[in-house]
C-alpha atoms as a PDB file:
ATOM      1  CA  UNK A   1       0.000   0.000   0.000  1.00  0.00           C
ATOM      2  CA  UNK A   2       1.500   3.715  -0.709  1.00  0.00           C
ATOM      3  CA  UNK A   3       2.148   6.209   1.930  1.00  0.00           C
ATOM      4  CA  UNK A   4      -1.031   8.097   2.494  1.00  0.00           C
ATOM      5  CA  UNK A   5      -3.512   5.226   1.014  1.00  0.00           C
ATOM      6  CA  UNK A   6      -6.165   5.072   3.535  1.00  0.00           C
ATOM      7  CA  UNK A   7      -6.676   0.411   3.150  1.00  0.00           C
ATOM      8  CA  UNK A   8     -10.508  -0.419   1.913  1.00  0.00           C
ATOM      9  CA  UNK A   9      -9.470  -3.976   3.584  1.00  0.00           C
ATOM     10  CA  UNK A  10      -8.091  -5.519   6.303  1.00  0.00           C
ATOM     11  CA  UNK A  11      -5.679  -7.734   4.490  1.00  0.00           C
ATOM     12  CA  UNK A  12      -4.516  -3.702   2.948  1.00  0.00           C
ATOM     13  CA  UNK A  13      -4.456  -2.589   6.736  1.00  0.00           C
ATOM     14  CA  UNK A  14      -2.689  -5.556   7.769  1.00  0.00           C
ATOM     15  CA  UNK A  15      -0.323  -5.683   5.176  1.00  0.00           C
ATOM     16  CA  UNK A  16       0.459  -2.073   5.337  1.00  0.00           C
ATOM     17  CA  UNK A  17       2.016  -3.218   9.116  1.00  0.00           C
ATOM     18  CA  UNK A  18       5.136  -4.245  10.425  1.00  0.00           C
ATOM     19  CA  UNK A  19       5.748  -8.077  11.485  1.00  0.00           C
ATOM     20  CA  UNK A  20       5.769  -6.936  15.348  1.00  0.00           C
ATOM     21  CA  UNK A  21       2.427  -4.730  14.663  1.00  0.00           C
ATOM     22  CA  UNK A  22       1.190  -7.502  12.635  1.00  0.00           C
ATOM     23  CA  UNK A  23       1.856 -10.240  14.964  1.00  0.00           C
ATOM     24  CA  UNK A  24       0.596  -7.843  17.804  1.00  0.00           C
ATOM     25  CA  UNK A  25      -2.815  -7.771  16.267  1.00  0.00           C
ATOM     26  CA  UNK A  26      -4.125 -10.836  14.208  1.00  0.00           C
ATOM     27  CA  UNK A  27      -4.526 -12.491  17.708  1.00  0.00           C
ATOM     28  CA  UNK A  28      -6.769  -9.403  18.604  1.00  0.00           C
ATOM     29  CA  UNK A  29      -8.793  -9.919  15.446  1.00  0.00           C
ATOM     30  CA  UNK A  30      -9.479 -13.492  15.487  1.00  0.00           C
ATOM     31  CA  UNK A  31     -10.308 -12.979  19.470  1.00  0.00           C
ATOM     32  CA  UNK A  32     -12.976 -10.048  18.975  1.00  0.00           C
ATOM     33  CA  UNK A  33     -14.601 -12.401  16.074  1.00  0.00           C
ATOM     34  CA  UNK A  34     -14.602 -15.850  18.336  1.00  0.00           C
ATOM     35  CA  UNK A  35     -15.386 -13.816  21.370  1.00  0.00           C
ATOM     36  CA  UNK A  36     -18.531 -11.806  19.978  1.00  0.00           C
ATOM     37  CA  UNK A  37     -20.260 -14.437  17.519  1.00  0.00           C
ATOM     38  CA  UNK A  38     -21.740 -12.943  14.527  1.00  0.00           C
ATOM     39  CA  UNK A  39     -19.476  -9.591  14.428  1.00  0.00           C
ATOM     40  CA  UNK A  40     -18.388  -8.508  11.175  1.00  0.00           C
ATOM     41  CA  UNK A  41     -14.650  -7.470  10.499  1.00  0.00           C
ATOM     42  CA  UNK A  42     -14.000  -4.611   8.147  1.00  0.00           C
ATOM     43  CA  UNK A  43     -12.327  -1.249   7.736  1.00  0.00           C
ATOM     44  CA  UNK A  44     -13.664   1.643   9.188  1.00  0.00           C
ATOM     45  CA  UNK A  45     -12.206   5.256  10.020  1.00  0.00           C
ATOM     46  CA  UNK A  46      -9.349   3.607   8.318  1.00  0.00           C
ATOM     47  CA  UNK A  47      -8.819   0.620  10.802  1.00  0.00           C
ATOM     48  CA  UNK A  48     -10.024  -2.542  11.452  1.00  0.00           C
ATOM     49  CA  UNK A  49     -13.468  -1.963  12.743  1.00  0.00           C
ATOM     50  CA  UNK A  50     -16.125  -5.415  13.780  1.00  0.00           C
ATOM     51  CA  UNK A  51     -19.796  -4.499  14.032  1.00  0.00           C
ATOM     52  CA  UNK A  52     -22.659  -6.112  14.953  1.00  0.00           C
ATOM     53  CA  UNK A  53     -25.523  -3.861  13.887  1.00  0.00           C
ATOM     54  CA  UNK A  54     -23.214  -0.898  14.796  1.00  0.00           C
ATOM     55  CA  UNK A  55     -19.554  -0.728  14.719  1.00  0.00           C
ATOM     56  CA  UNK A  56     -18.675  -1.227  18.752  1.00  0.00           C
ATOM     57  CA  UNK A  57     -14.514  -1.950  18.377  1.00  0.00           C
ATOM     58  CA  UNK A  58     -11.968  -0.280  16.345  1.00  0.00           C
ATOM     59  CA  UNK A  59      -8.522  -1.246  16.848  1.00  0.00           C
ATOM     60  CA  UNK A  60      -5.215   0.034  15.412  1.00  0.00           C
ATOM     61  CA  UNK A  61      -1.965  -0.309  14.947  1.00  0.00           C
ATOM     62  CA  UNK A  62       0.599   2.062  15.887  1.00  0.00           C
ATOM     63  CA  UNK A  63       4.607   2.464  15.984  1.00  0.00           C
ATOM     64  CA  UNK A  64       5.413   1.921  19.636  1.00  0.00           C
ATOM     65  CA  UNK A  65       1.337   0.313  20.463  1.00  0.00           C
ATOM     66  CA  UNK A  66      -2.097  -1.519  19.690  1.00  0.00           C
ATOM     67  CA  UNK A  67      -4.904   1.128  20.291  1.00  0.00           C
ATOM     68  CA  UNK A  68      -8.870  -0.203  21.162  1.00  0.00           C
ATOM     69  CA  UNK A  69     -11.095   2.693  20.840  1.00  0.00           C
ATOM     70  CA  UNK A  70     -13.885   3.792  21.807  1.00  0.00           C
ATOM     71  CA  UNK A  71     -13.930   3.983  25.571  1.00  0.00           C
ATOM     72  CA  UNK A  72     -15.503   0.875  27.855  1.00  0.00           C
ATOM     73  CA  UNK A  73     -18.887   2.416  29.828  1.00  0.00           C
ATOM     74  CA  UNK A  74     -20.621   1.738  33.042  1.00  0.00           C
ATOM     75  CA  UNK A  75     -18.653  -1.900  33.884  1.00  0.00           C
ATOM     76  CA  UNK A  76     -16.785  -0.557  36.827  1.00  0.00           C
ATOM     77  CA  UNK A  77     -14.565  -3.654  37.631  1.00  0.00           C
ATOM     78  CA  UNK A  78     -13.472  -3.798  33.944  1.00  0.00           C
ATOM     79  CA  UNK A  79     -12.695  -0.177  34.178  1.00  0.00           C
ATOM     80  CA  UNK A  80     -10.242  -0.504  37.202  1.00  0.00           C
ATOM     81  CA  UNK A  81      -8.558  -3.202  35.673  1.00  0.00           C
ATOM     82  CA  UNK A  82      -8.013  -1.297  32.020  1.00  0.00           C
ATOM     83  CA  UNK A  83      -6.683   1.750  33.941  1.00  0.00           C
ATOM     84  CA  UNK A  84      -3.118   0.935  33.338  1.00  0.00           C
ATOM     85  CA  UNK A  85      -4.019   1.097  29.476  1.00  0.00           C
ATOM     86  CA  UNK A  86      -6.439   3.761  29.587  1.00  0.00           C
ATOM     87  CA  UNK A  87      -6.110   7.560  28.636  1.00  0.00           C
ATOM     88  CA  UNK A  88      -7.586  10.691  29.416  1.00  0.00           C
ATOM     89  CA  UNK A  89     -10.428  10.257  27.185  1.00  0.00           C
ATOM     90  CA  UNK A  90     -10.771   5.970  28.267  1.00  0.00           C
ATOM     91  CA  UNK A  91      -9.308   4.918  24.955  1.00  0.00           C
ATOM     92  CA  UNK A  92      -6.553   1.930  25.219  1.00  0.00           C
ATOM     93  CA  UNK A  93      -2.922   1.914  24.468  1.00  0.00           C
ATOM     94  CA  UNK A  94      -1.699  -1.875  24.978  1.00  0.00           C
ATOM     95  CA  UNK A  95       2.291  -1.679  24.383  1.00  0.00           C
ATOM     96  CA  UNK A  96       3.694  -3.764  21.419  1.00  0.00           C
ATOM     97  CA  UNK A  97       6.808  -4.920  23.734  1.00  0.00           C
ATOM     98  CA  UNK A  98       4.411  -6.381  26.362  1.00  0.00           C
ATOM     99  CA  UNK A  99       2.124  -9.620  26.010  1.00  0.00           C
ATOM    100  CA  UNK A 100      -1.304  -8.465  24.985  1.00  0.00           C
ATOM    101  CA  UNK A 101      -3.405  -9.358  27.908  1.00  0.00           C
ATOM    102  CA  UNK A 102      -5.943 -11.039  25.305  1.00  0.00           C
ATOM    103  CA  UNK A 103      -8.075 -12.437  28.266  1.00  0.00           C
ATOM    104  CA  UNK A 104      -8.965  -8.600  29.068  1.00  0.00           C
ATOM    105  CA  UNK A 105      -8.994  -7.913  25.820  1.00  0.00           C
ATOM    106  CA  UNK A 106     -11.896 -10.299  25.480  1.00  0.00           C
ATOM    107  CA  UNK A 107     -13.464  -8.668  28.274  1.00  0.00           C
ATOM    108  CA  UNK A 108     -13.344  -5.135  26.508  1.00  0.00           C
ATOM    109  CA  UNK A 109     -14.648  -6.685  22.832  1.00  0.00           C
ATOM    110  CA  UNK A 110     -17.610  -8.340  25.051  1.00  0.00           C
ATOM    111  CA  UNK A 111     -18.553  -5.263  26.993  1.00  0.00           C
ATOM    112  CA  UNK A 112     -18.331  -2.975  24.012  1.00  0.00           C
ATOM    113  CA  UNK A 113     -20.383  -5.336  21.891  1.00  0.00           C
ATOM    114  CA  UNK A 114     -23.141  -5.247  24.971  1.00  0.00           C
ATOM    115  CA  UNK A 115     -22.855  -1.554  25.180  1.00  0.00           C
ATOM    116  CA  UNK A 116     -23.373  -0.596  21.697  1.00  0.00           C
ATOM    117  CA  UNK A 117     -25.908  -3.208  21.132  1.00  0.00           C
ATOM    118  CA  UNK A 118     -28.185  -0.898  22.956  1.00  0.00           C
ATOM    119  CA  UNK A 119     -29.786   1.361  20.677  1.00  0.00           C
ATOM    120  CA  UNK A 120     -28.670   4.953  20.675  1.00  0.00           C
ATOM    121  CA  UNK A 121     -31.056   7.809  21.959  1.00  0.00           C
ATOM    122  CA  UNK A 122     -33.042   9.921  19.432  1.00  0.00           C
ATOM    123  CA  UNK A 123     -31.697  13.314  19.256  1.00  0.00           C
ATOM    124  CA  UNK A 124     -34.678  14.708  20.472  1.00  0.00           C
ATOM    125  CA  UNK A 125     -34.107  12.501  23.777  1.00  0.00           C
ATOM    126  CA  UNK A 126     -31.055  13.397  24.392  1.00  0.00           C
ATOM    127  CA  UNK A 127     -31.579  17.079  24.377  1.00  0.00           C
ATOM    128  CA  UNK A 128     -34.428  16.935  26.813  1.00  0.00           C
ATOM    129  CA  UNK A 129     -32.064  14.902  29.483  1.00  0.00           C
ATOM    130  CA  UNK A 130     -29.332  17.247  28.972  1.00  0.00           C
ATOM    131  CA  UNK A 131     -31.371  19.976  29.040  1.00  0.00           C
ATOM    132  CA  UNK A 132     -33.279  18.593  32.299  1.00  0.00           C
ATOM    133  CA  UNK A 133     -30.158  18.595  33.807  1.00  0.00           C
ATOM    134  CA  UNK A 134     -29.540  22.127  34.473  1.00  0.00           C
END
């Protein structure tokens, strides 16, 4: 793939990576697709994406980590145990020169999958609790 080529698959994504960013995430892959039966893996935003209905895990290779976006919700023990991983914003940076901890990895696919399986607010809705609020 050239420099600058945004990949329309993952095997474009995947070959686009080097062998430690590579090796790094295939296990994630095939983990979010046996852990959350009936996803679908594609690209999205650029990255691999799987989506069940919506599109509830990105993931995404970069030089010094493996980043899982978006942010894990309202699980409270999951959250204390991603906090080493997690940034300002609850996204996760696992380090390529450490063991993916694919067991809590699992854990994050499962709960995302849950949480976006709910169906999202109408605009309208939302409004009227944020504006309720004040």
């Amino acid at each position: 793939m050239s420099p600058g080529k945004t990949p329309t698959t993952v095997t474009d994504y995947l070959s686009a990576l080097t062998p430690a960013q590579r090796k790094a995430l295939k296990p994630i892959l095939v983990l979010v697709r046996k852990t959350v039966p009936g996803s679908e893996l594609g690209i999205s935003y650029g990255v691999p994406a799987f989506r069940c209905g919506r599109t509830f895990f990105y993931c995404a290779a970069f030089k010094r980590h493996i980043g899982i976006y978006p942010p894990v919700k309202g699980d409270a023990r999951l959250l204390r145990d991603l906090k080493p991983y997690a940034n300002a914003k609850g996204n996760l940076s696992f380090p390529l020169e450490a063991p993916m901890p694919m067991a809590l990895i699992g854990r994050v696919a499962k709960s995302l999958a849950k949480q976006y399986a709910q169906p999202a607010a109408p605009e309208t809705a939302r409004r009227k609790r944020a504006g309720s609020a004040a």
